[in-house]
PDB file of N, CA and C in Angstrom:
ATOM      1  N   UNK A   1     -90.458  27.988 -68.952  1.00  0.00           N
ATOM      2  CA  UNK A   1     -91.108  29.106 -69.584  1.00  0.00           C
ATOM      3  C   UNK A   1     -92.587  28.837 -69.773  1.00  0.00           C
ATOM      4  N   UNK A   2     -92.856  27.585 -70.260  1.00  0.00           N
ATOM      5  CA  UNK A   2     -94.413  27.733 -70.659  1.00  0.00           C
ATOM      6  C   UNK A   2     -95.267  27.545 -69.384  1.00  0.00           C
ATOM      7  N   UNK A   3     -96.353  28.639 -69.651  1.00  0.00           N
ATOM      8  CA  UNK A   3     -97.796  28.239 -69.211  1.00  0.00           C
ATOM      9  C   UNK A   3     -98.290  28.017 -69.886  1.00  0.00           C
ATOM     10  N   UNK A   4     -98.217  28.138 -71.263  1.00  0.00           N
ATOM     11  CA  UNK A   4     -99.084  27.399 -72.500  1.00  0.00           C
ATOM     12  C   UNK A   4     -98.399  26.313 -73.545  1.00  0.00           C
ATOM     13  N   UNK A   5     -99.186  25.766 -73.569  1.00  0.00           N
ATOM     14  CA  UNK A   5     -98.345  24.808 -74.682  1.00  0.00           C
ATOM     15  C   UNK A   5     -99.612  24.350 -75.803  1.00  0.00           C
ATOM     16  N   UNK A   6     -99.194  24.200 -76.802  1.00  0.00           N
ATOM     17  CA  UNK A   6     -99.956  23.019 -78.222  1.00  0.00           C
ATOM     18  C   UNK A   6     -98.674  22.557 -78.707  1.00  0.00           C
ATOM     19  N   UNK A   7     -99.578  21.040 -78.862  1.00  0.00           N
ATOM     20  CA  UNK A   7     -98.891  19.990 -79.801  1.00  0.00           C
ATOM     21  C   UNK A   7     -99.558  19.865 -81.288  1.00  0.00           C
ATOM     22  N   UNK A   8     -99.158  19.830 -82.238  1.00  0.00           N
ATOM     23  CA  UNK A   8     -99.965  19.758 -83.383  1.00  0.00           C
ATOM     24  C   UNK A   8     -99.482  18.511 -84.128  1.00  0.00           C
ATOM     25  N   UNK A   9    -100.339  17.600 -84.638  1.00  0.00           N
ATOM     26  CA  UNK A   9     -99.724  16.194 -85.618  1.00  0.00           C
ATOM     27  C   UNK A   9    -100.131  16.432 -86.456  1.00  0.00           C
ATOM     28  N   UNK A  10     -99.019  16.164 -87.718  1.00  0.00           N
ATOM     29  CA  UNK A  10     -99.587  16.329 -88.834  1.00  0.00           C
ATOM     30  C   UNK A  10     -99.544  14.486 -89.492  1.00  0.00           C
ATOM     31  N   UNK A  11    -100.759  13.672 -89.911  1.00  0.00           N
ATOM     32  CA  UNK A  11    -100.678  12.409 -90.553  1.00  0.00           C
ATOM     33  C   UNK A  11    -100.203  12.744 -91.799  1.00  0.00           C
ATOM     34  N   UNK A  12     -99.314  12.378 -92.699  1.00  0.00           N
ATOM     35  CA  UNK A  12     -98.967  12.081 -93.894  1.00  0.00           C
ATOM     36  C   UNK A  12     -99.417  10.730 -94.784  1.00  0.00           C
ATOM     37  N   UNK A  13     -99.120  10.265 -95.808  1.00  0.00           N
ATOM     38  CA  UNK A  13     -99.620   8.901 -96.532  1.00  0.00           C
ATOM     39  C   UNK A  13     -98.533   8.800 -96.141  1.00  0.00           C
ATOM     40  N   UNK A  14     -97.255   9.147 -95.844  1.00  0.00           N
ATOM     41  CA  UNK A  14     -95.955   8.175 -96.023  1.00  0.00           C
ATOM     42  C   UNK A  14     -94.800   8.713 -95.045  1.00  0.00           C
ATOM     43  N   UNK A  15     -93.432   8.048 -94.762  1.00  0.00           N
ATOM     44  CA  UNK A  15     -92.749   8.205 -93.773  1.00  0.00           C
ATOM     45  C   UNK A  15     -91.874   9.314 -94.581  1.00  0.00           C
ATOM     46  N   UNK A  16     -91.079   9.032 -96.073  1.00  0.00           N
ATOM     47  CA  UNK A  16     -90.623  10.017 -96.698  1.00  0.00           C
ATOM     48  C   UNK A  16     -91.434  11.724 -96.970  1.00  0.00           C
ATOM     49  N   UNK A  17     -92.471  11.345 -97.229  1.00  0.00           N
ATOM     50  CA  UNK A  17     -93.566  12.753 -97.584  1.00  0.00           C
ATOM     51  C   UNK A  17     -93.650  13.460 -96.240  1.00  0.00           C
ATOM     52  N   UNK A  18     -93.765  12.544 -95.257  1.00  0.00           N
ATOM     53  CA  UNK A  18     -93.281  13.748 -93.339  1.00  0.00           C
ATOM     54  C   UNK A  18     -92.176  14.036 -93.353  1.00  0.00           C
ATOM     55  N   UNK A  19     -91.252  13.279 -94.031  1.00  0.00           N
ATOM     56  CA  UNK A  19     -89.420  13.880 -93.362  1.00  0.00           C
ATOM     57  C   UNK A  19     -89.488  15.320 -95.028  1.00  0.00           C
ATOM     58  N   UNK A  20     -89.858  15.246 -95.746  1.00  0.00           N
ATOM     59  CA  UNK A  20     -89.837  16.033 -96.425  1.00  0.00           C
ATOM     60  C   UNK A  20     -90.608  17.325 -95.835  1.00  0.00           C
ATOM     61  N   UNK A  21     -91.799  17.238 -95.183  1.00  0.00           N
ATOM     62  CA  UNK A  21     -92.339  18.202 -94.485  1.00  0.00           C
ATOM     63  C   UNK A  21     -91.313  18.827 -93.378  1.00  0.00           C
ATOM     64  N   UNK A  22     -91.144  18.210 -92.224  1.00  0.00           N
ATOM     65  CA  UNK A  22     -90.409  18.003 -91.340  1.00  0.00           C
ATOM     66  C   UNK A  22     -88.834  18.797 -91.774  1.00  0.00           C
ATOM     67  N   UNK A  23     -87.913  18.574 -92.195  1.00  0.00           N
ATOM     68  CA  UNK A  23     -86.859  18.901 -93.142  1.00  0.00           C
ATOM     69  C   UNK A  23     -86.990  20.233 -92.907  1.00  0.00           C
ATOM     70  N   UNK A  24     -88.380  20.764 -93.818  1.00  0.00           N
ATOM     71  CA  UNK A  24     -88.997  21.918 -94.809  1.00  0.00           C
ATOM     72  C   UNK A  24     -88.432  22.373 -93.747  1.00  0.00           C
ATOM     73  N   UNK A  25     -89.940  22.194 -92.436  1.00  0.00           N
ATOM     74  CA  UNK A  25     -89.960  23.450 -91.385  1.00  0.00           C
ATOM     75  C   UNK A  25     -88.943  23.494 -90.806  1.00  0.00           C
ATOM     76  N   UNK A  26     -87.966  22.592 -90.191  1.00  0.00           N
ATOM     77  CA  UNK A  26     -87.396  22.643 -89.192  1.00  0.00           C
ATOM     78  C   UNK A  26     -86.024  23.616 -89.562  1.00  0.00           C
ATOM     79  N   UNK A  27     -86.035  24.184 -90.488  1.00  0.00           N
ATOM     80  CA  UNK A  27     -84.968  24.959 -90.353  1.00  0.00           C
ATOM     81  C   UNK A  27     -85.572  26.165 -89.759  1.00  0.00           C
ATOM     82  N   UNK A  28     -87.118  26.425 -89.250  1.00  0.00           N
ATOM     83  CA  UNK A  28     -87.238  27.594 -89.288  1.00  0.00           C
ATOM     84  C   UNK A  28     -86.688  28.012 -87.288  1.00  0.00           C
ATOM     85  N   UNK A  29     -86.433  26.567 -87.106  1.00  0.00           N
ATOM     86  CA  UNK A  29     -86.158  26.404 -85.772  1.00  0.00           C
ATOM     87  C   UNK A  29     -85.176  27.357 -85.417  1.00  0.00           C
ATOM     88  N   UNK A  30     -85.409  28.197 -84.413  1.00  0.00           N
ATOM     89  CA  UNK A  30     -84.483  29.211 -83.651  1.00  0.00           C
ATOM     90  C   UNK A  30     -84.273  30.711 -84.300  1.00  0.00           C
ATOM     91  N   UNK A  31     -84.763  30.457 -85.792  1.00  0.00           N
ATOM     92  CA  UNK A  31     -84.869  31.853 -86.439  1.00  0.00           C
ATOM     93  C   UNK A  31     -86.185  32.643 -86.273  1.00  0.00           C
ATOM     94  N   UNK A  32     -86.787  31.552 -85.439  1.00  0.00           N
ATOM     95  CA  UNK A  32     -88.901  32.161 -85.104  1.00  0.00           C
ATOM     96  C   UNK A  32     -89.187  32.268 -83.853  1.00  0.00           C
ATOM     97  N   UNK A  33     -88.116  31.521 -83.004  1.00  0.00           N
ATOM     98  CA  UNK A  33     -87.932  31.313 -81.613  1.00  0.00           C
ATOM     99  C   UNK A  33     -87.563  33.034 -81.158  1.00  0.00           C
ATOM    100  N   UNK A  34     -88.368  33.262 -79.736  1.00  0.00           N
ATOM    101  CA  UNK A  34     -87.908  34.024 -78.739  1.00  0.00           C
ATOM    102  C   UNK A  34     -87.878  33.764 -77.622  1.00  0.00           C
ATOM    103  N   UNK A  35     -88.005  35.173 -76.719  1.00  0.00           N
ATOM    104  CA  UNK A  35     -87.980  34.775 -75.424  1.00  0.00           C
ATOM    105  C   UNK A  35     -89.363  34.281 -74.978  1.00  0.00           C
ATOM    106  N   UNK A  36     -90.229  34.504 -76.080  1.00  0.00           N
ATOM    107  CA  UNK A  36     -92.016  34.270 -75.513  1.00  0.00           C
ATOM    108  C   UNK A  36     -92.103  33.277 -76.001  1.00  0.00           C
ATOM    109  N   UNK A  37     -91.759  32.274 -76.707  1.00  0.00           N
ATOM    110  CA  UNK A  37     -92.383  31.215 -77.245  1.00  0.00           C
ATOM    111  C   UNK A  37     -91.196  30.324 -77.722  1.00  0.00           C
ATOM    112  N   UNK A  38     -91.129  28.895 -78.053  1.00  0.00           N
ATOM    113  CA  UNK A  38     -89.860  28.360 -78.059  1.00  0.00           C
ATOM    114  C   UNK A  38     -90.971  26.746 -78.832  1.00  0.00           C
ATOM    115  N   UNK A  39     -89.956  26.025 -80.171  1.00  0.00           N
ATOM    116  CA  UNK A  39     -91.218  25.099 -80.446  1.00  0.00           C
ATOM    117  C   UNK A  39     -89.680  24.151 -81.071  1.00  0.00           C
ATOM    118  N   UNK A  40     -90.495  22.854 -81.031  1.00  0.00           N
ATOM    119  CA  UNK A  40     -89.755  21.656 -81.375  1.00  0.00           C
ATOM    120  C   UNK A  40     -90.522  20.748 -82.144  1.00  0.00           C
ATOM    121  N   UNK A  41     -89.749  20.409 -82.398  1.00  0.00           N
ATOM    122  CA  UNK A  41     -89.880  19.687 -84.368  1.00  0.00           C
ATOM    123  C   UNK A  41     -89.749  18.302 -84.135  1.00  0.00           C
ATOM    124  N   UNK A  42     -90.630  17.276 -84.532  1.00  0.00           N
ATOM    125  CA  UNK A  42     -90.206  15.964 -84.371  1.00  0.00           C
ATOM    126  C   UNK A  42     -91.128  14.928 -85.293  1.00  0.00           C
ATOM    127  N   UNK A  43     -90.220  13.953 -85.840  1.00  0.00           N
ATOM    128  CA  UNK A  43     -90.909  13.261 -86.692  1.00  0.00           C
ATOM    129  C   UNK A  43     -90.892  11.761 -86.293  1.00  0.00           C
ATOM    130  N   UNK A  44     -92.554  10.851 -86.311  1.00  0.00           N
ATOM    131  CA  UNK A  44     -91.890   9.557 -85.907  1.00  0.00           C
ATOM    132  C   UNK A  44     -93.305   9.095 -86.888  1.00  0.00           C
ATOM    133  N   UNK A  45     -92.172   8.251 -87.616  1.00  0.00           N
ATOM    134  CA  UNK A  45     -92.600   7.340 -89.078  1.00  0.00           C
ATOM    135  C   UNK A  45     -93.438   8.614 -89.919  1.00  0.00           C
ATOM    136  N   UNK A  46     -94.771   8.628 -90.296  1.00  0.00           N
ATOM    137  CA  UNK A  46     -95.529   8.994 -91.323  1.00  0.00           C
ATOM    138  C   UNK A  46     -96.243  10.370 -90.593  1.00  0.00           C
ATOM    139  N   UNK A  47     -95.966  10.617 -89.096  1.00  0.00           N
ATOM    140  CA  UNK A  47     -96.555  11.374 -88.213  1.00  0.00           C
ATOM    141  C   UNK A  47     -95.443  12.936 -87.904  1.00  0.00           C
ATOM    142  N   UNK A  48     -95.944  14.501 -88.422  1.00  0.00           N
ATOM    143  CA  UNK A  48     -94.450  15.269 -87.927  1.00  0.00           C
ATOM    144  C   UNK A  48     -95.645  15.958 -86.768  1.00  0.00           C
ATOM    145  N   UNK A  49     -94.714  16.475 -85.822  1.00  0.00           N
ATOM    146  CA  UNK A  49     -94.778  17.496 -84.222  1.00  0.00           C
ATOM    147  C   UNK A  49     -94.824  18.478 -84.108  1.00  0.00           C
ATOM    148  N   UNK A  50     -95.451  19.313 -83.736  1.00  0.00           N
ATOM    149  CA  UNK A  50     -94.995  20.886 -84.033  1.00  0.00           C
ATOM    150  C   UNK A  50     -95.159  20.359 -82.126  1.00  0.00           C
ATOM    151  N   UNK A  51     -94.826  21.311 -81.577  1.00  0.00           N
ATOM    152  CA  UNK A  51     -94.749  21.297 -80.045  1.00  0.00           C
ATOM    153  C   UNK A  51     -94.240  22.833 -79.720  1.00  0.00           C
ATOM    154  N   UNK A  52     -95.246  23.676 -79.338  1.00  0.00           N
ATOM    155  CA  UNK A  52     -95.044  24.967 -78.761  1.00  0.00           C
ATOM    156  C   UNK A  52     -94.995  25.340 -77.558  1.00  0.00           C
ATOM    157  N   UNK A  53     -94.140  26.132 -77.068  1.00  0.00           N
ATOM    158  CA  UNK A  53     -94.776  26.257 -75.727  1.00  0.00           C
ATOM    159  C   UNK A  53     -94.425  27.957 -75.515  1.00  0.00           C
ATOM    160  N   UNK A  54     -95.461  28.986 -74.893  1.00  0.00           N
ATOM    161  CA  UNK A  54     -95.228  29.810 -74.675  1.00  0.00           C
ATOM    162  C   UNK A  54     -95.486  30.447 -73.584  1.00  0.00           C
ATOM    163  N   UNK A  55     -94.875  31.693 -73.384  1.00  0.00           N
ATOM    164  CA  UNK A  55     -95.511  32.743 -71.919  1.00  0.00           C
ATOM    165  C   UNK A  55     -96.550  33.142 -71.581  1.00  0.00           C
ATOM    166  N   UNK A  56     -97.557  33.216 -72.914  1.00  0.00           N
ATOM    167  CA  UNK A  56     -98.530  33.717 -72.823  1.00  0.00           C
ATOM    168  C   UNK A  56     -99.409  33.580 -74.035  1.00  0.00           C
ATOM    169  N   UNK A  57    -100.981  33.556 -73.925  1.00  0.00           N
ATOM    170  CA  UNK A  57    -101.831  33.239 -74.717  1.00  0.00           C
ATOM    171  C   UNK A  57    -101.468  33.779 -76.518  1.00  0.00           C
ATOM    172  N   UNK A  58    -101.296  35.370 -76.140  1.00  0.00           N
ATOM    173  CA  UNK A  58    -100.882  36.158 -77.338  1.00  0.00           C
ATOM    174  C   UNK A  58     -99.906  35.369 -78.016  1.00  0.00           C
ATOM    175  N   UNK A  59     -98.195  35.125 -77.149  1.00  0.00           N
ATOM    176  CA  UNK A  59     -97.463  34.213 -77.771  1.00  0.00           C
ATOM    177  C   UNK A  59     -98.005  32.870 -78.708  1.00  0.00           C
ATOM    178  N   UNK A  60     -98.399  32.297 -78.041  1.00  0.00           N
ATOM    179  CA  UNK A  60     -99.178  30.794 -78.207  1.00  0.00           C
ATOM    180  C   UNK A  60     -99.597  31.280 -79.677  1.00  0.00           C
ATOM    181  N   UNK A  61    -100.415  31.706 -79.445  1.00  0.00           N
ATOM    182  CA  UNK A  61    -101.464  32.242 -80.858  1.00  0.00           C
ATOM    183  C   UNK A  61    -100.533  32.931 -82.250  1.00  0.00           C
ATOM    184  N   UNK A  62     -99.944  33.617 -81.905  1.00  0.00           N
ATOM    185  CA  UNK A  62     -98.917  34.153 -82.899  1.00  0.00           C
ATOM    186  C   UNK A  62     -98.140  32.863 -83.867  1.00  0.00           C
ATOM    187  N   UNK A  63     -97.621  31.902 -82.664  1.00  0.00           N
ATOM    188  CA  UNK A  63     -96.769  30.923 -82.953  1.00  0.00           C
ATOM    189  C   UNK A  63     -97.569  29.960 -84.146  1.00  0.00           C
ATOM    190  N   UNK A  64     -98.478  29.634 -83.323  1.00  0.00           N
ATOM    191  CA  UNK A  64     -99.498  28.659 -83.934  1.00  0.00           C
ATOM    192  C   UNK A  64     -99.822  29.073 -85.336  1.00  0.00           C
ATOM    193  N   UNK A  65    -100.085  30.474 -85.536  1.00  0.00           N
ATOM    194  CA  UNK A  65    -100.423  31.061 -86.917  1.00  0.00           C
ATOM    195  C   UNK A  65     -99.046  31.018 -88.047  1.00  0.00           C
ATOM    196  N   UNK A  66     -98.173  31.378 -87.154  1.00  0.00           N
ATOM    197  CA  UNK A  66     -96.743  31.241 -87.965  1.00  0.00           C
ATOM    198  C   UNK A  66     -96.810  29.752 -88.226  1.00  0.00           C
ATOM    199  N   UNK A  67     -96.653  28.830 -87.277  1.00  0.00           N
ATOM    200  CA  UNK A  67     -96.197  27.413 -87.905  1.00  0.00           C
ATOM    201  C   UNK A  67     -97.265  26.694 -88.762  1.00  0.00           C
ATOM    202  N   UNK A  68     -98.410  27.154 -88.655  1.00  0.00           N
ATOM    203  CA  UNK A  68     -99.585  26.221 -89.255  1.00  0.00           C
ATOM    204  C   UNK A  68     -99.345  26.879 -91.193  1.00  0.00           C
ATOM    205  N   UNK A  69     -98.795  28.330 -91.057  1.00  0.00           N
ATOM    206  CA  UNK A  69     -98.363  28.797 -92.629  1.00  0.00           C
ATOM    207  C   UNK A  69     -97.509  27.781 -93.123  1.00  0.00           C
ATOM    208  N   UNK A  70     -96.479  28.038 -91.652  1.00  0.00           N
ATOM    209  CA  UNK A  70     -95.563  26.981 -92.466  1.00  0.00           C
ATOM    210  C   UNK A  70     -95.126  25.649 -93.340  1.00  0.00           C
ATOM    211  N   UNK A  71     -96.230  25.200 -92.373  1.00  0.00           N
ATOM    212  CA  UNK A  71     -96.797  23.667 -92.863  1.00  0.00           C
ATOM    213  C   UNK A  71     -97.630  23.612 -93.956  1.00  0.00           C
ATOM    214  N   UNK A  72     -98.431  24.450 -93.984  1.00  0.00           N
ATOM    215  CA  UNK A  72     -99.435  25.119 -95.524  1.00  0.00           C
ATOM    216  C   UNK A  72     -98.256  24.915 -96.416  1.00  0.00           C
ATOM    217  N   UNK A  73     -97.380  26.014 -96.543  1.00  0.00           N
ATOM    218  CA  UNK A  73     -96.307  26.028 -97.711  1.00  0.00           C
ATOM    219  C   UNK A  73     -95.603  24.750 -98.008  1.00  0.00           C
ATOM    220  N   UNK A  74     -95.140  24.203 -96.964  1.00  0.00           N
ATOM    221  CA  UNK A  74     -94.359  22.965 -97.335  1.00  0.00           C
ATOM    222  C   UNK A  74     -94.969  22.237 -97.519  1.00  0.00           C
ATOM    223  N   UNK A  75     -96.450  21.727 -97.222  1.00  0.00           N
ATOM    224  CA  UNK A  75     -96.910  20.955 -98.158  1.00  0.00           C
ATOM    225  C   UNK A  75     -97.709  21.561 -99.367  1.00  0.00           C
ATOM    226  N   UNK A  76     -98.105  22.717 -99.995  1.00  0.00           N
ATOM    227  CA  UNK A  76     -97.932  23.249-101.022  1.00  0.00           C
ATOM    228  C   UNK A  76     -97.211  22.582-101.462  1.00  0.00           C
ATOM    229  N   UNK A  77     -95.844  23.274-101.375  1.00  0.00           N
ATOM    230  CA  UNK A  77     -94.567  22.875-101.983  1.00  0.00           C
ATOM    231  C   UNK A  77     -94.283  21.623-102.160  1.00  0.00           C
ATOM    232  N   UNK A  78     -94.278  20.783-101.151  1.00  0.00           N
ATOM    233  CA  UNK A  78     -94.272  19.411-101.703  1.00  0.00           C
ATOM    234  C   UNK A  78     -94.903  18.643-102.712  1.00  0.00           C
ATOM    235  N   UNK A  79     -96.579  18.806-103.021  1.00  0.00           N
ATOM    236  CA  UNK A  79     -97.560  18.558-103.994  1.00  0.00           C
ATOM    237  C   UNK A  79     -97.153  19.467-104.880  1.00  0.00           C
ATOM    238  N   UNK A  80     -96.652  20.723-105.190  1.00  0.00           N
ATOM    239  CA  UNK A  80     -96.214  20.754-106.815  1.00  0.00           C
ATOM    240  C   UNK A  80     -95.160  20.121-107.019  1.00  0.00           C
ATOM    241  N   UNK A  81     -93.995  20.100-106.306  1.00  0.00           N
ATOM    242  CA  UNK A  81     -93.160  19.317-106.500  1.00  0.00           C
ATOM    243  C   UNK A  81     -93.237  17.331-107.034  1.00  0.00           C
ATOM    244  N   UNK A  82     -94.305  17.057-106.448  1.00  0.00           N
ATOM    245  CA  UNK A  82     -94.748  15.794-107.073  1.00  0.00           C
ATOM    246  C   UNK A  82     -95.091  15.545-107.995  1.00  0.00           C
ATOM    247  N   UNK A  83     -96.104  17.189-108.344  1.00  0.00           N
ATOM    248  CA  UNK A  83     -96.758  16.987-109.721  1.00  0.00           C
ATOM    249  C   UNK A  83     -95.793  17.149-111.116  1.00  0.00           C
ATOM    250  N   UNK A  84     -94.529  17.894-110.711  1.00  0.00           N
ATOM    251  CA  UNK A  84     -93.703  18.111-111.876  1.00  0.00           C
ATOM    252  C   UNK A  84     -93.190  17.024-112.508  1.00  0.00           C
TER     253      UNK A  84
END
């Protein structure tokens, strides 16, 4: 499917604080997925993956805006959660 693809890394301070990120998003796996765009989730040590790949630029771009929220919120969410 893809002619386009982005990889995105996100660094964390720690291997738990990425699988907590990681965790977050990855359920959003296959409920955000279509036929234009398709993305995979992967975590190794303190480092998580976003990996997109789509049909087309528009796709690409859509995706990218959706998952980069996503990652906003869950780490939101994670930092209040620390602070409580």
């Amino acid at each position: 499917m893809s002619s386009h693809e982005a990889i995105l890394e996100f660094d964390y301070e720690s291997p738990a604080h990425a699988s907590i990120i990681a965790k977050s998003v990855s359920r959003e796996i296959g409920e955000i997925d279509d036929e234009r765009s398709q993305t995979t989730i992967a975590r190794d040590g303190r480092v998580v993956e976003v990996r997109i790949d789509a049909a087309d630029v528009i796709a690409l771009r859509a995706a990218l805006n959706t998952w980069f929220t996503l990652i906003d919120v869950a780490e939101r969410t994670a930092a209040i959660a620390e602070d409580a």
